[in-house]
C-alpha atoms as a PDB file:
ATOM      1  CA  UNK A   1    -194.059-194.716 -77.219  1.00  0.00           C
ATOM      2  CA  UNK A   2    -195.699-197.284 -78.950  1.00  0.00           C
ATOM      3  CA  UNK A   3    -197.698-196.970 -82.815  1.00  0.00           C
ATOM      4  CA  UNK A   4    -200.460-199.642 -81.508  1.00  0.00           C
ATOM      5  CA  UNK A   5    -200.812-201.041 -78.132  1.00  0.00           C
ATOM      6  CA  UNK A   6    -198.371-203.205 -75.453  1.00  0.00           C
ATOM      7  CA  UNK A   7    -198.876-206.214 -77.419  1.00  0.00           C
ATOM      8  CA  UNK A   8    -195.803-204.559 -79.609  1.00  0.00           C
ATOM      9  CA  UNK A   9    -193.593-204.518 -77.109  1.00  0.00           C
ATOM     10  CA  UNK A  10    -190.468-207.018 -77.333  1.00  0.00           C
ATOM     11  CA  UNK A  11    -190.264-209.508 -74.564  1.00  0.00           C
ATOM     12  CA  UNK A  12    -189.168-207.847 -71.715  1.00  0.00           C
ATOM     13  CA  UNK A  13    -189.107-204.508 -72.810  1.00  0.00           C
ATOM     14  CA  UNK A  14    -189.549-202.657 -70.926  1.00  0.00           C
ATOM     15  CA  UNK A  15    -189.298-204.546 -67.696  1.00  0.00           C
ATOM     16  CA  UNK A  16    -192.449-204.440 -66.263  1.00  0.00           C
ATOM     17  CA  UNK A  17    -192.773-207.498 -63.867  1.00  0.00           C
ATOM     18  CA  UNK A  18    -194.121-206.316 -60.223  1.00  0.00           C
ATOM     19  CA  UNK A  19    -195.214-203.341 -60.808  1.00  0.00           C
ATOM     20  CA  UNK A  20    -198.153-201.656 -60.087  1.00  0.00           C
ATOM     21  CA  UNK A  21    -199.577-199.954 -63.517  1.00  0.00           C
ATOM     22  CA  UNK A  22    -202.420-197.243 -64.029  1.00  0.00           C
ATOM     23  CA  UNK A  23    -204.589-197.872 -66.726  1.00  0.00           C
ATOM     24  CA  UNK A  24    -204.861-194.029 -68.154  1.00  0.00           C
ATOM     25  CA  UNK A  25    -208.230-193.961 -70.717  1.00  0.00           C
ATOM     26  CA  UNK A  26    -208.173-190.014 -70.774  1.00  0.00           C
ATOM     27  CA  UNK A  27    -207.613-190.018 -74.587  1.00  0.00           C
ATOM     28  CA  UNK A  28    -210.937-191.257 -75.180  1.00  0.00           C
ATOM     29  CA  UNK A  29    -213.454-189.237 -75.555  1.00  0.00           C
ATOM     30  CA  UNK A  30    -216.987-191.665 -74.175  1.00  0.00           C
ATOM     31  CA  UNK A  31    -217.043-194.014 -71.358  1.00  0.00           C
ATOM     32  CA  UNK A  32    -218.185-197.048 -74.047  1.00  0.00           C
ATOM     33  CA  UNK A  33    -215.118-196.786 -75.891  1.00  0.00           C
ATOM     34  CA  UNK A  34    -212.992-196.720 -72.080  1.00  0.00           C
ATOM     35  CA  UNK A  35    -214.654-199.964 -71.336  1.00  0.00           C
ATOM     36  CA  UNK A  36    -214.236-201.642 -74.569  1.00  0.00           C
ATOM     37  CA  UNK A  37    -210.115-200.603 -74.209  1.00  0.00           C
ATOM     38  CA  UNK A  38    -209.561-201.470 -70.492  1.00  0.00           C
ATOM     39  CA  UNK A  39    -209.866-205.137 -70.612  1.00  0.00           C
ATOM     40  CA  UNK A  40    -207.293-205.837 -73.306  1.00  0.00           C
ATOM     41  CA  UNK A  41    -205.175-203.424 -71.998  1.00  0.00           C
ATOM     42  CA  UNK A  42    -205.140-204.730 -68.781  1.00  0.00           C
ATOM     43  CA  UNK A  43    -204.950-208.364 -69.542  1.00  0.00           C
ATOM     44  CA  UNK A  44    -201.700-207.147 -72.326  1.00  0.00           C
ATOM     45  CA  UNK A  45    -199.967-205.692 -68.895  1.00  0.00           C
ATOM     46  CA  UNK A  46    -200.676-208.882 -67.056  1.00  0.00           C
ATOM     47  CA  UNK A  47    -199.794-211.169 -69.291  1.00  0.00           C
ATOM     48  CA  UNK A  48    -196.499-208.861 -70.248  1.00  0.00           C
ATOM     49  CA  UNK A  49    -195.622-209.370 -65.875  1.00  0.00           C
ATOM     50  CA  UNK A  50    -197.657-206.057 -64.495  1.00  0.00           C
ATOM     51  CA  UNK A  51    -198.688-207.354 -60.456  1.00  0.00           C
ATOM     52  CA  UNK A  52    -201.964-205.414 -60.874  1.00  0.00           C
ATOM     53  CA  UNK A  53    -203.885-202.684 -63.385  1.00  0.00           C
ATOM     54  CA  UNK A  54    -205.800-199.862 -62.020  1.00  0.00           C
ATOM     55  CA  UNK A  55    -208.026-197.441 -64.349  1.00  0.00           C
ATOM     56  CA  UNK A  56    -206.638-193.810 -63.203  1.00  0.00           C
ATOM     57  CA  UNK A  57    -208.565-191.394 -65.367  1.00  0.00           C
ATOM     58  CA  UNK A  58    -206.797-187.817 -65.493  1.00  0.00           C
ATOM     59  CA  UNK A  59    -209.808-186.136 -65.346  1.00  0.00           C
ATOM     60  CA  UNK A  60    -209.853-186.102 -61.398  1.00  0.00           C
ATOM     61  CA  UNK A  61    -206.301-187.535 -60.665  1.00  0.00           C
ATOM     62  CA  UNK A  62    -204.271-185.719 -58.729  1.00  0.00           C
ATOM     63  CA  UNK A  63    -200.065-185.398 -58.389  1.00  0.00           C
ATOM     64  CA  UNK A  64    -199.998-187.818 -55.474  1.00  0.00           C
ATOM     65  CA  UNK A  65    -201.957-190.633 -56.841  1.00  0.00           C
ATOM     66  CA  UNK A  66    -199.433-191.630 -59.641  1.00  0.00           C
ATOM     67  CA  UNK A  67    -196.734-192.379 -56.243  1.00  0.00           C
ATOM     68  CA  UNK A  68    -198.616-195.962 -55.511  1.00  0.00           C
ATOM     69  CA  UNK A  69    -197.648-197.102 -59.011  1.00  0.00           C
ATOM     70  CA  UNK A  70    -194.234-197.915 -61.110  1.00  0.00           C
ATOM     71  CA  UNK A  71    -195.676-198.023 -64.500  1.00  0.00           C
ATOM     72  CA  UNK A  72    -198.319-195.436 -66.076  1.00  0.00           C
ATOM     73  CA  UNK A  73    -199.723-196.807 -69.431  1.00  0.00           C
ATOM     74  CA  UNK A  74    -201.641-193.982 -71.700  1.00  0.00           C
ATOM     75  CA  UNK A  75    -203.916-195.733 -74.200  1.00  0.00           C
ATOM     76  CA  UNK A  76    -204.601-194.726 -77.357  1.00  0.00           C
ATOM     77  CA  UNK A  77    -207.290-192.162 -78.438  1.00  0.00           C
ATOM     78  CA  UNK A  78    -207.471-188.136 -79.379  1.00  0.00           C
ATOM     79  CA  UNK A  79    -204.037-186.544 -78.718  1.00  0.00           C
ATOM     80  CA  UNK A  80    -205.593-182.969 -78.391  1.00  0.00           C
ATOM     81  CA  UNK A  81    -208.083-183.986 -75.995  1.00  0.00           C
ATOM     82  CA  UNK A  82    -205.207-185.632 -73.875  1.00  0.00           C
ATOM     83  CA  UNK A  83    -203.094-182.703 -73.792  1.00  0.00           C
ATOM     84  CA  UNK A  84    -206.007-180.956 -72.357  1.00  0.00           C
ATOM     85  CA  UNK A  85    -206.880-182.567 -69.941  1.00  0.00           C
ATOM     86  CA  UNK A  86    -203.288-182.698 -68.460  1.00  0.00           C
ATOM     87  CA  UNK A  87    -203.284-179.191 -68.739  1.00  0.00           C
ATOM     88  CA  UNK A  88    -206.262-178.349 -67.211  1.00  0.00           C
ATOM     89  CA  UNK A  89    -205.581-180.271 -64.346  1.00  0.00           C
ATOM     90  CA  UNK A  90    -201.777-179.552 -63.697  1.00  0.00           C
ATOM     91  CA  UNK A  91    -200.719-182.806 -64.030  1.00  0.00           C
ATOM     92  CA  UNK A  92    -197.277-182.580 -66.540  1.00  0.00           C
ATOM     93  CA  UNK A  93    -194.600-181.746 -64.022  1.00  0.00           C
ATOM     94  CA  UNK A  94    -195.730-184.760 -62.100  1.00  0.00           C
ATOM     95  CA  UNK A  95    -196.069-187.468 -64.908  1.00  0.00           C
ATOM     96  CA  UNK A  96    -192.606-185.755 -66.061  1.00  0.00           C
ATOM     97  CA  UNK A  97    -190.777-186.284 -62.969  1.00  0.00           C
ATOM     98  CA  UNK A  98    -192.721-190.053 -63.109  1.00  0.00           C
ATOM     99  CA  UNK A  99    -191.051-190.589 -66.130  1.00  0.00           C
ATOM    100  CA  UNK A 100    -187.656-190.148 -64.751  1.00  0.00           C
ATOM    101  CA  UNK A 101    -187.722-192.330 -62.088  1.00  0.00           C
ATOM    102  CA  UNK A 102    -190.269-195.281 -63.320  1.00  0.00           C
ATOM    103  CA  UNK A 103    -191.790-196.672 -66.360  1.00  0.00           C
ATOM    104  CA  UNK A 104    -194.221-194.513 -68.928  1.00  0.00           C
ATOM    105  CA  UNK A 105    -196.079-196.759 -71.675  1.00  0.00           C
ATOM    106  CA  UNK A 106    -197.864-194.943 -74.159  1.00  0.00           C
ATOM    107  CA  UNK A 107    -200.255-195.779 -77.650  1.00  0.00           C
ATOM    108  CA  UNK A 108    -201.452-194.004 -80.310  1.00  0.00           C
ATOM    109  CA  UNK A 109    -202.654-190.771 -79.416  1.00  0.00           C
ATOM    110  CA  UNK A 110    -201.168-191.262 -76.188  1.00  0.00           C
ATOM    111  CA  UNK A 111    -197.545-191.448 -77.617  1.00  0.00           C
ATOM    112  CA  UNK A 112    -198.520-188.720 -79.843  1.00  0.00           C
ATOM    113  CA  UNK A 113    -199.510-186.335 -76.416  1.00  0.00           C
ATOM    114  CA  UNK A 114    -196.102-187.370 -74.599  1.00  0.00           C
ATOM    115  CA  UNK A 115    -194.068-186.437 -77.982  1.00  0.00           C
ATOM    116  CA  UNK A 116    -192.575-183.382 -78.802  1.00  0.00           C
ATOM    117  CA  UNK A 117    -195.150-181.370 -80.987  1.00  0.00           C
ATOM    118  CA  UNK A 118    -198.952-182.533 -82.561  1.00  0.00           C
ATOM    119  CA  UNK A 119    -198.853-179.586 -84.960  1.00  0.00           C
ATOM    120  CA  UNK A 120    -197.757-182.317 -87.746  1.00  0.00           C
ATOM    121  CA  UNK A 121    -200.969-184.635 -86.776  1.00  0.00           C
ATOM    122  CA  UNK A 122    -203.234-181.017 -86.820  1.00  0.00           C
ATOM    123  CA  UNK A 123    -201.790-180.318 -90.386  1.00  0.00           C
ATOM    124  CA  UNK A 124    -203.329-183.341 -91.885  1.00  0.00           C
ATOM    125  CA  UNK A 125    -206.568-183.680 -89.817  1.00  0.00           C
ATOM    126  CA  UNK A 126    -207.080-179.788 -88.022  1.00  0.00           C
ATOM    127  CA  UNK A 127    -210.764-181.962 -87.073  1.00  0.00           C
ATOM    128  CA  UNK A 128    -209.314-183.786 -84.616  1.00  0.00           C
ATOM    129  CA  UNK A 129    -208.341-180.625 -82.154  1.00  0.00           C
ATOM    130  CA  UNK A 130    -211.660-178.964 -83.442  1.00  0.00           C
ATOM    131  CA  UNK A 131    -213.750-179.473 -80.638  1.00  0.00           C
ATOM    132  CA  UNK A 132    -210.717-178.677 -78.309  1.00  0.00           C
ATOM    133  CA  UNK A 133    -209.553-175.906 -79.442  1.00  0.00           C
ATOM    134  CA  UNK A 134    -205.721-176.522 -78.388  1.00  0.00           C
ATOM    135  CA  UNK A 135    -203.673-173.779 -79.681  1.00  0.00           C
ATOM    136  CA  UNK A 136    -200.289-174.487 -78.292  1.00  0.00           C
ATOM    137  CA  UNK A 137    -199.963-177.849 -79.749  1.00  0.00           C
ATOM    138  CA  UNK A 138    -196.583-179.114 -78.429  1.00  0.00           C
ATOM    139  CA  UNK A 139    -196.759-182.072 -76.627  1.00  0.00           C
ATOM    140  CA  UNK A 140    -195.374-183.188 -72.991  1.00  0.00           C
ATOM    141  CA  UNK A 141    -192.053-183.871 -74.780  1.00  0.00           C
ATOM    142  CA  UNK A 142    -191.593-187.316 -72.974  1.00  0.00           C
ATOM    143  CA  UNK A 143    -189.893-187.924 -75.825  1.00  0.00           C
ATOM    144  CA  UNK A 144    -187.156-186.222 -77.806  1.00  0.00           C
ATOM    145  CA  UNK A 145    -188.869-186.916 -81.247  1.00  0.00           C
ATOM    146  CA  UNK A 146    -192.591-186.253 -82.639  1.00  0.00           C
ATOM    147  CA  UNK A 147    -194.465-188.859 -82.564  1.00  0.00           C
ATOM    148  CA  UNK A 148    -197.082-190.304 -85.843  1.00  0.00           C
ATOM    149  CA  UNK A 149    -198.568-193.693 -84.830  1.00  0.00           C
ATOM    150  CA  UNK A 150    -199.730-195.763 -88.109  1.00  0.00           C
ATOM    151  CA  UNK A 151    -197.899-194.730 -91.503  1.00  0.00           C
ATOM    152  CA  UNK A 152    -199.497-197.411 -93.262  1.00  0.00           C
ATOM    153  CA  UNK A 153    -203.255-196.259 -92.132  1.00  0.00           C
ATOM    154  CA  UNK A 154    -202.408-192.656 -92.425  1.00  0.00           C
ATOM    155  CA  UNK A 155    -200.456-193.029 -95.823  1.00  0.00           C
ATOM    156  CA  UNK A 156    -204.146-194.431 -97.321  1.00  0.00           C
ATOM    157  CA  UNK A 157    -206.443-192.059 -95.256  1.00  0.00           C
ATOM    158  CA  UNK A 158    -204.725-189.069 -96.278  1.00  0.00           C
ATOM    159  CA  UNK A 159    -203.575-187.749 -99.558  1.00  0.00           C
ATOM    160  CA  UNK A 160    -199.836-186.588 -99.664  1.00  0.00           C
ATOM    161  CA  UNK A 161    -199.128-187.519 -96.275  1.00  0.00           C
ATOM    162  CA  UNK A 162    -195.698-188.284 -96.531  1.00  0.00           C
ATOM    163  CA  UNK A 163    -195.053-185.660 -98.256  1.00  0.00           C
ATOM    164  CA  UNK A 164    -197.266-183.238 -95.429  1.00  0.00           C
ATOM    165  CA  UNK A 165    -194.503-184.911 -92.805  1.00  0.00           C
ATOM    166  CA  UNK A 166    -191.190-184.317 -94.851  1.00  0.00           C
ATOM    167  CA  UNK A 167    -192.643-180.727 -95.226  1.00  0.00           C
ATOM    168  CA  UNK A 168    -193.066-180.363 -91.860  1.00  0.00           C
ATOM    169  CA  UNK A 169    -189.975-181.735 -90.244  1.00  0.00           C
ATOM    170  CA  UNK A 170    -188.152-179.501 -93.018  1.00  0.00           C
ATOM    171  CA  UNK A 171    -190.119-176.204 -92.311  1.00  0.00           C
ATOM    172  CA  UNK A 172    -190.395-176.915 -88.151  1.00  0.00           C
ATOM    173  CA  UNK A 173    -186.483-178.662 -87.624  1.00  0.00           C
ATOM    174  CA  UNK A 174    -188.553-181.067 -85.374  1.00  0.00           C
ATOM    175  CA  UNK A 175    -188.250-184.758 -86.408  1.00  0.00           C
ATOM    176  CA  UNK A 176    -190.841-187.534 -86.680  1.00  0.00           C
ATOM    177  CA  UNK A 177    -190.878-191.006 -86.033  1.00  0.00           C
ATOM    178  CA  UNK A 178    -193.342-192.293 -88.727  1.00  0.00           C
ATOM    179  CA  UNK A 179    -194.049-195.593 -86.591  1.00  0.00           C
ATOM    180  CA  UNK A 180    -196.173-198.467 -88.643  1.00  0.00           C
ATOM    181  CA  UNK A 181    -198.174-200.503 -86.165  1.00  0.00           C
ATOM    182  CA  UNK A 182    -196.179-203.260 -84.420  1.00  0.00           C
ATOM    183  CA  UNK A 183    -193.338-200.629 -83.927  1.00  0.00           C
ATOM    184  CA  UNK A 184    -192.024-197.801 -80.877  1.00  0.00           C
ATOM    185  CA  UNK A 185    -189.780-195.594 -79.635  1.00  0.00           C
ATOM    186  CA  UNK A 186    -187.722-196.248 -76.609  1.00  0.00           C
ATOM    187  CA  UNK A 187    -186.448-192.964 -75.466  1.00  0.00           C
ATOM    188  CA  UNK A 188    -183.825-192.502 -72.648  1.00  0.00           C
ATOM    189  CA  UNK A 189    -181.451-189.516 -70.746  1.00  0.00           C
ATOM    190  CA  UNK A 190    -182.323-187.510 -74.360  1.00  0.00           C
ATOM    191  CA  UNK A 191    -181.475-191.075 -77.029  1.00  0.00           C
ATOM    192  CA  UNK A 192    -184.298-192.827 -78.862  1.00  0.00           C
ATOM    193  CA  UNK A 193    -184.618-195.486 -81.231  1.00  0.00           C
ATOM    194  CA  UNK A 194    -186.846-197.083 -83.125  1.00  0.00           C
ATOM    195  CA  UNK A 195    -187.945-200.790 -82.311  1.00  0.00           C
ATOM    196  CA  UNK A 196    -190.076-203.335 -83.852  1.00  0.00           C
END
């Protein structure tokens, strides 16, 4: 679960050479801002060892068309939107049991989906589930750890945010990773740590 995108992975972390990765753009909301994202991400796979990079939006995937890949990449975008989307179409158990036996990449909002909770995120900006309305905010809990991509952006775009988090992990148990860009969590069999 990366705070920004691939480019922050360490060399060969996670191994990604030969396989087959889908591009997943659900996060975003338009179709301009999925075009201006795909390229980079695509050419951040490739250069990182990927053999090929397929857009798979969620929005009419279905369970068996994640089995012709080993890596699936969520870029960045709305969270809440994500989460939706997965749930509408039925997709968690499958990109859960994808997780155990391949690789799962995710940026931004899409690390912040595959966390454990995005009640922290809707504390600080409720706008940004607004328009979808989500009201069980937990996320696919890819990870064992809540997930908040960009301290340093967030701690300047909103007031007392550090102090919103601490007050959260306190009053929910759950715990954060406050992840600058440039830095991700690695999570495996229930461990995670911090990189970058």
């Amino acid at each position: 679960m990366l705070s920004s995108g691939v480019s922050a992975l360490p060399e060969g972390f996670p191994r990604i050479e030969g396989l087959r990765a889908a591009l997943i753009p659900s996060a975003q909301a338009s179709q301009k801002a999925r075009e201006r994202s795909l390229p980079a991400a695509k050419a951040a796979l490739l250069a990182l060892g990927a053999a090929e990079c397929v857009s798979l939006p969620l929005e009419s995937a279905r369970p068996k068309d994640f089995a012709s890949f080993g890596l699936l990449y969520f870029l960045g975008g709305n969270a809440f939107l994500l989460t939706k989307i997965i749930r509408e179409r039925g997709l968690g158990p499958a990109i859960a049991a994808f997780e155990r036996e391949r690789q799962v990449i995710a940026s931004s909002g899409g690390a912040l989906a595959l966390g454990q909770t995005m009640a922290h995120i809707e504390r600080i900006d409720p706008s940004m589930n607004r328009r979808y309305g989500l009201m069980d905010l937990s996320g696919l809990g890819l990870a064992p750890v809540s997930i908040c991509p960009h301290r340093g952006r967030f701690i300047e775009k909103y007031e007392g945010f550090l102090e919103a988090m601490a007050n959260f992990e306190r009053e929910s148990g759950q715990t954060i990773a406050l992840l600058e860009d440039g830095q991700g969590v690695f999570s495996d069999s229930g461990s995670w740590r911090v990189f970058g």
